[in-house]
N, C-alpha and C. Protein backbone atom coordinates (compact mmCIF):
# COMPACT_ATOMS: atom_id res chain seq x y z
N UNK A 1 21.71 244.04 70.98
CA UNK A 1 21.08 245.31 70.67
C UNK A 1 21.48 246.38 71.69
N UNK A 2 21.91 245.85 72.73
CA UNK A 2 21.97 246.99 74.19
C UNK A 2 23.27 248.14 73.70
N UNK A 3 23.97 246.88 72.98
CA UNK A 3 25.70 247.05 72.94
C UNK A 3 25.77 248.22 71.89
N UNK A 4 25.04 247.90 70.74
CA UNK A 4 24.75 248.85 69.95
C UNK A 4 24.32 250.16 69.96
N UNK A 5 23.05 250.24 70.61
CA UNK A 5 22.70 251.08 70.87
C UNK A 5 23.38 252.18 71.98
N UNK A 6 23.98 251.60 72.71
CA UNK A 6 25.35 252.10 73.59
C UNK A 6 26.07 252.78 72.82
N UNK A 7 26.54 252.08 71.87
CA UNK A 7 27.58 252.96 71.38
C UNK A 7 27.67 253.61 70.13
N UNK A 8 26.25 253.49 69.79
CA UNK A 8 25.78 254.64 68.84
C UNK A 8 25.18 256.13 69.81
N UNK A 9 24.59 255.66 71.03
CA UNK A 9 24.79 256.95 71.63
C UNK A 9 25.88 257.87 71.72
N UNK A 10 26.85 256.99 72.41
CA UNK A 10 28.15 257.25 72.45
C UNK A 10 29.19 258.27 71.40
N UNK A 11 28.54 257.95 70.25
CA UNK A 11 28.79 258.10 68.72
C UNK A 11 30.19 257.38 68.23
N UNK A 12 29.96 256.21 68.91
CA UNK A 12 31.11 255.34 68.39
C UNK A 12 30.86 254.55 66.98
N UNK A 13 29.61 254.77 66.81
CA UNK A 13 29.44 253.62 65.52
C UNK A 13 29.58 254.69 64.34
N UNK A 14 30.95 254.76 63.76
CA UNK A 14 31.23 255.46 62.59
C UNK A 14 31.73 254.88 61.49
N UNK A 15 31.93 255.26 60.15
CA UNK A 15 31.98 254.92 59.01
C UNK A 15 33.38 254.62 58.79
N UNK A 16 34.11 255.68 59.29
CA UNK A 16 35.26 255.96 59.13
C UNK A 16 36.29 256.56 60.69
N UNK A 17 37.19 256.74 60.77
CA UNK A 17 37.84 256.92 61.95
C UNK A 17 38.25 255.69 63.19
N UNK A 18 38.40 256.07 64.07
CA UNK A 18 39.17 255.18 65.06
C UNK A 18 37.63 255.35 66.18
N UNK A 19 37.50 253.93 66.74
CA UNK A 19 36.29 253.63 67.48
C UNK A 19 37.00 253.75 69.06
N UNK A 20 36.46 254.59 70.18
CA UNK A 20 36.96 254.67 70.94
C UNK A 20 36.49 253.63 72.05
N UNK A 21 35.08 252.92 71.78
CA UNK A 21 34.57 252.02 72.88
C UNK A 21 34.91 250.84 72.58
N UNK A 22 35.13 250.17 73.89
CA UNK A 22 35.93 248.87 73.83
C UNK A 22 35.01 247.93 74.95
N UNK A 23 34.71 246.95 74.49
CA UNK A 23 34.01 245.99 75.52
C UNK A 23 34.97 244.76 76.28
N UNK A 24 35.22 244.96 77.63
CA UNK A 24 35.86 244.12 78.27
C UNK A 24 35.06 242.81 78.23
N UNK A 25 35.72 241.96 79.25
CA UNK A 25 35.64 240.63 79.21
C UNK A 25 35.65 240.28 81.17
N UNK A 26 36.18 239.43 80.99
CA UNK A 26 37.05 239.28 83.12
C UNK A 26 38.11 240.12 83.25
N UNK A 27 38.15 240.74 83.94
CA UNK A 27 36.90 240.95 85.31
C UNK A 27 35.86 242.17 84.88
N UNK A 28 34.89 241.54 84.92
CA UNK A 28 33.64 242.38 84.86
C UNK A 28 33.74 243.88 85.51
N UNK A 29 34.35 243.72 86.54
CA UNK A 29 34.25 245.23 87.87
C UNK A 29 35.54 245.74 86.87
N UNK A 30 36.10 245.25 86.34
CA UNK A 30 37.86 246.04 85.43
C UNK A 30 37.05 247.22 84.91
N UNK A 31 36.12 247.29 84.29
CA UNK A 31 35.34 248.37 83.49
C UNK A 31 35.32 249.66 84.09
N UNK A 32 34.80 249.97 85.77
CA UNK A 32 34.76 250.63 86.45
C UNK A 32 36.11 251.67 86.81
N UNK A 33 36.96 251.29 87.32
CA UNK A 33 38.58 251.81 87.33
C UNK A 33 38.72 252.25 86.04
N UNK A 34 38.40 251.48 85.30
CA UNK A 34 38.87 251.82 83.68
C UNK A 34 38.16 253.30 83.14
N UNK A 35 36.84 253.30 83.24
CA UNK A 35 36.65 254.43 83.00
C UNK A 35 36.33 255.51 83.82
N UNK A 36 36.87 255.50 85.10
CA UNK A 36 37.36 256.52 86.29
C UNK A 36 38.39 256.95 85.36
N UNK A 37 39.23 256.36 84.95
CA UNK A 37 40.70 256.79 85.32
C UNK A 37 40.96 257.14 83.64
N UNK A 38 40.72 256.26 82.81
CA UNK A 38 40.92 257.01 81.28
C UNK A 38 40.07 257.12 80.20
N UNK A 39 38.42 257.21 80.49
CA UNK A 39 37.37 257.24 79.85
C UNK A 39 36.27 257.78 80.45
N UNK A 40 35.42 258.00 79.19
CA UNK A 40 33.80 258.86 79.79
C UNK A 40 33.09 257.68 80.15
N UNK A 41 32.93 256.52 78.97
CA UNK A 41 32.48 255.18 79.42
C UNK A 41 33.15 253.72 79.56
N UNK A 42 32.43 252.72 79.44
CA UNK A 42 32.80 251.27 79.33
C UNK A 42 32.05 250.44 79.51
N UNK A 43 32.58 249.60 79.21
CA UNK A 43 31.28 248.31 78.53
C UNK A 43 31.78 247.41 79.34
N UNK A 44 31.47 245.62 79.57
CA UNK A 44 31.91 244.74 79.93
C UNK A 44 30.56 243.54 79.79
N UNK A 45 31.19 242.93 78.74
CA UNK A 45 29.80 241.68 78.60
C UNK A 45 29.75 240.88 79.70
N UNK A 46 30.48 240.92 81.09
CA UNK A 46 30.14 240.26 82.09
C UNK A 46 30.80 238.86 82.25
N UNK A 47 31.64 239.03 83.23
CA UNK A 47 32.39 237.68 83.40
C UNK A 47 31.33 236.56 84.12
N UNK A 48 31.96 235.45 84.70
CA UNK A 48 30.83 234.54 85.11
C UNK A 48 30.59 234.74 86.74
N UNK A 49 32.09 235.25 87.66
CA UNK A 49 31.47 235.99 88.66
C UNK A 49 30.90 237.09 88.86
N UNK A 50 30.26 237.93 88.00
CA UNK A 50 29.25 238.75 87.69
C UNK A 50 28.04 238.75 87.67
N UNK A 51 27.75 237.54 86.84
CA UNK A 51 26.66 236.89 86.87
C UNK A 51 26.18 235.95 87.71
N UNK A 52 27.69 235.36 88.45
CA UNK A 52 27.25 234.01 89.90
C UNK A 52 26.79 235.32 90.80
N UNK A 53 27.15 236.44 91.56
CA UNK A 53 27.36 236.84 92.48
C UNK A 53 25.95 237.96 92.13
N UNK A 54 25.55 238.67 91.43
CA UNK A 54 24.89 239.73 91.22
C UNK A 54 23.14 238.78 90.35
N UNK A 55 23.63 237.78 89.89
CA UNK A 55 22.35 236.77 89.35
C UNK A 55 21.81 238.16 88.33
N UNK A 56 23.09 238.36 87.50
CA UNK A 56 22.48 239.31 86.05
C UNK A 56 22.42 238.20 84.92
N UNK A 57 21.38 237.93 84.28
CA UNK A 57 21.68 237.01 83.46
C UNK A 57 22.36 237.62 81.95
N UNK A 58 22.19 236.39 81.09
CA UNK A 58 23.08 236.98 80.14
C UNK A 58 22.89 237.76 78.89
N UNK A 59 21.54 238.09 79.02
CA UNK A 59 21.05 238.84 78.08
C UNK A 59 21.49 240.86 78.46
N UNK A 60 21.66 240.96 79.55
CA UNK A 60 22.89 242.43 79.68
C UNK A 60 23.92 242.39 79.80
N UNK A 61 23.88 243.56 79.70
CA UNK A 61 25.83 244.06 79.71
C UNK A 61 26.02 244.71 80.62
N UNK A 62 27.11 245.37 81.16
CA UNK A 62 27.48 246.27 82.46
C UNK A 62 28.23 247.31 81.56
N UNK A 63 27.26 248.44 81.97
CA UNK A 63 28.08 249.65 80.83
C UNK A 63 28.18 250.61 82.19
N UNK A 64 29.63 251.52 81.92
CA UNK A 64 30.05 252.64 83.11
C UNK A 64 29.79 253.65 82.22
N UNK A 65 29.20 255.08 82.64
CA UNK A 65 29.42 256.34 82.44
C UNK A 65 29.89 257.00 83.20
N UNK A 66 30.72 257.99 82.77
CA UNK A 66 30.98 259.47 83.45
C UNK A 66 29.88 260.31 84.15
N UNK A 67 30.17 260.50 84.82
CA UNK A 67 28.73 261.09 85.34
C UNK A 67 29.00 262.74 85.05
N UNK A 68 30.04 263.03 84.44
CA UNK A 68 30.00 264.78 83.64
C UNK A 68 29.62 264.49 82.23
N UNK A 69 28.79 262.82 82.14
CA UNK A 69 28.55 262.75 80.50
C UNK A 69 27.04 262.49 80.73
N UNK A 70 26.34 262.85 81.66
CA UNK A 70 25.28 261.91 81.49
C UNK A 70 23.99 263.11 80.81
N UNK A 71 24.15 264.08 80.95
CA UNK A 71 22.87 264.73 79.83
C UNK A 71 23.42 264.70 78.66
N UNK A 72 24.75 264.85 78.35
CA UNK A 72 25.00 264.50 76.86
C UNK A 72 24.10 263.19 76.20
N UNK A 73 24.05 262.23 76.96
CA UNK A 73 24.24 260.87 77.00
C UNK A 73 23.01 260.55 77.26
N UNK A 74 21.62 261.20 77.97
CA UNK A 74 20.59 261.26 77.65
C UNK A 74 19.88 261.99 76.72
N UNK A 75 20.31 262.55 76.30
CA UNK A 75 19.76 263.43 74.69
C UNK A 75 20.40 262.84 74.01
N UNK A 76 21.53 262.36 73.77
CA UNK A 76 21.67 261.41 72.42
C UNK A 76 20.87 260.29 72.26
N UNK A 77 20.58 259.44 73.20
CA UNK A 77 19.57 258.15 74.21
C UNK A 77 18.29 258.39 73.09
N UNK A 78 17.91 259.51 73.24
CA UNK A 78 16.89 259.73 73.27
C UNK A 78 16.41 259.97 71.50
N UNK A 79 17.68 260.47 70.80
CA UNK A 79 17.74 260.55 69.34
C UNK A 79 17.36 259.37 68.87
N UNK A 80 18.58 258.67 69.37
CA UNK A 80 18.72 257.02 68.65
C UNK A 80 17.96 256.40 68.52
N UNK A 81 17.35 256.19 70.33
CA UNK A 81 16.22 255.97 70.02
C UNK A 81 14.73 255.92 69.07
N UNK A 82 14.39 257.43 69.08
CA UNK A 82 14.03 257.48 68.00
C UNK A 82 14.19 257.06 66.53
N UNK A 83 15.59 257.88 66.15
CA UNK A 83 15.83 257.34 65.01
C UNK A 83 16.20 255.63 64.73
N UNK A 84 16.27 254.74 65.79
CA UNK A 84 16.05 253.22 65.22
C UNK A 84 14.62 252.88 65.37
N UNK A 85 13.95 253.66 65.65
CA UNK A 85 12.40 253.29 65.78
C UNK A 85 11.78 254.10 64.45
N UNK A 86 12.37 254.58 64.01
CA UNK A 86 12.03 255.64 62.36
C UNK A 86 12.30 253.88 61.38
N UNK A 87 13.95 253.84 61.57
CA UNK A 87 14.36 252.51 60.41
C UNK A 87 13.60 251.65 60.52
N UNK A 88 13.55 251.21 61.67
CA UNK A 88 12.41 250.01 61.96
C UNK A 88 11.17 249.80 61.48
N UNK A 89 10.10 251.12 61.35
CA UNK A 89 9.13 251.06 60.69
C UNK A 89 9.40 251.22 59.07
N UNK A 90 10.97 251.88 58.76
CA UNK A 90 11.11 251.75 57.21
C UNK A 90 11.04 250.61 57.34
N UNK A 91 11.73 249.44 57.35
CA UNK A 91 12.19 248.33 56.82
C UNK A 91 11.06 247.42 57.27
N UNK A 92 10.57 247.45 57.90
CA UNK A 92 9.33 246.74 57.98
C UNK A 92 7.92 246.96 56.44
N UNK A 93 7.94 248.38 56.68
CA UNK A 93 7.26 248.77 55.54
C UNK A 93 7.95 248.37 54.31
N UNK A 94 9.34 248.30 53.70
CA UNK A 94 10.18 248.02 53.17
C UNK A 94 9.84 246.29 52.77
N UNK A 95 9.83 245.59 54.23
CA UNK A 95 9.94 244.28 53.42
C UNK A 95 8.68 243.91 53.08
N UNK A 96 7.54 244.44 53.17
CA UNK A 96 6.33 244.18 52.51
C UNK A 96 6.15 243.97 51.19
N UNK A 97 7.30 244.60 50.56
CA UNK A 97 7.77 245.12 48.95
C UNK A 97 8.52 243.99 48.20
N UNK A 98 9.43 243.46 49.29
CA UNK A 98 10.26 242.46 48.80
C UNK A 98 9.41 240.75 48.56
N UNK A 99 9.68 240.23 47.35
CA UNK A 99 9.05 239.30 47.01
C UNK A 99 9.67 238.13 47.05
N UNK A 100 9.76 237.33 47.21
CA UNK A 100 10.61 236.38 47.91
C UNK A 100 9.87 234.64 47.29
């Protein structure tokens, strides 16, 4: 859910077009350089010295921002938010309907 919501802030989760966020792998710290040098953000589900050395378990991720992105990036935060907390009560209300 983290991952998602990441990159629907982001406005990577589109219908159509080319997705610009990419989630690394090892080395966990690769993310960092990476989006210094040719991105606003980056992701990295966390290698296993990530998690030996820092004791993050595995339910997060290690996401980088730009830091010339970050009020963009809290007002979008803050949409999504919302708006998956709008769907959520649809579909909840929604499956009350469904008969099964």
């Amino acid at each position: 859910s983290q991952a998602m919501i990441y990159n629907e802030v982001l406005g990577c989760c589109k219908w159509s077009g080319s997705m610009e966020s990419m989630a690394l792998g090892r080395p966990a710290c690769a993310v960092i350089p990476s989006t210094l040098n040719n991105s606003t953000s980056g992701m990295s589900l966390g290698c296993t010295g990530m998690r030996t050395f820092t004791e993050i378990s595995d339910e997060h991720i290690l996401i980088t921002l730009n830091c010339k992105e970050i009020d963009s990036f809290m007002a979008n935060l803050a949409t999504t938010i919302s708006a998956n907390k709008e769907m959520e009560e649809f579909y909840l209300d929604h499956k009350k309907n469904i008969k099964g």
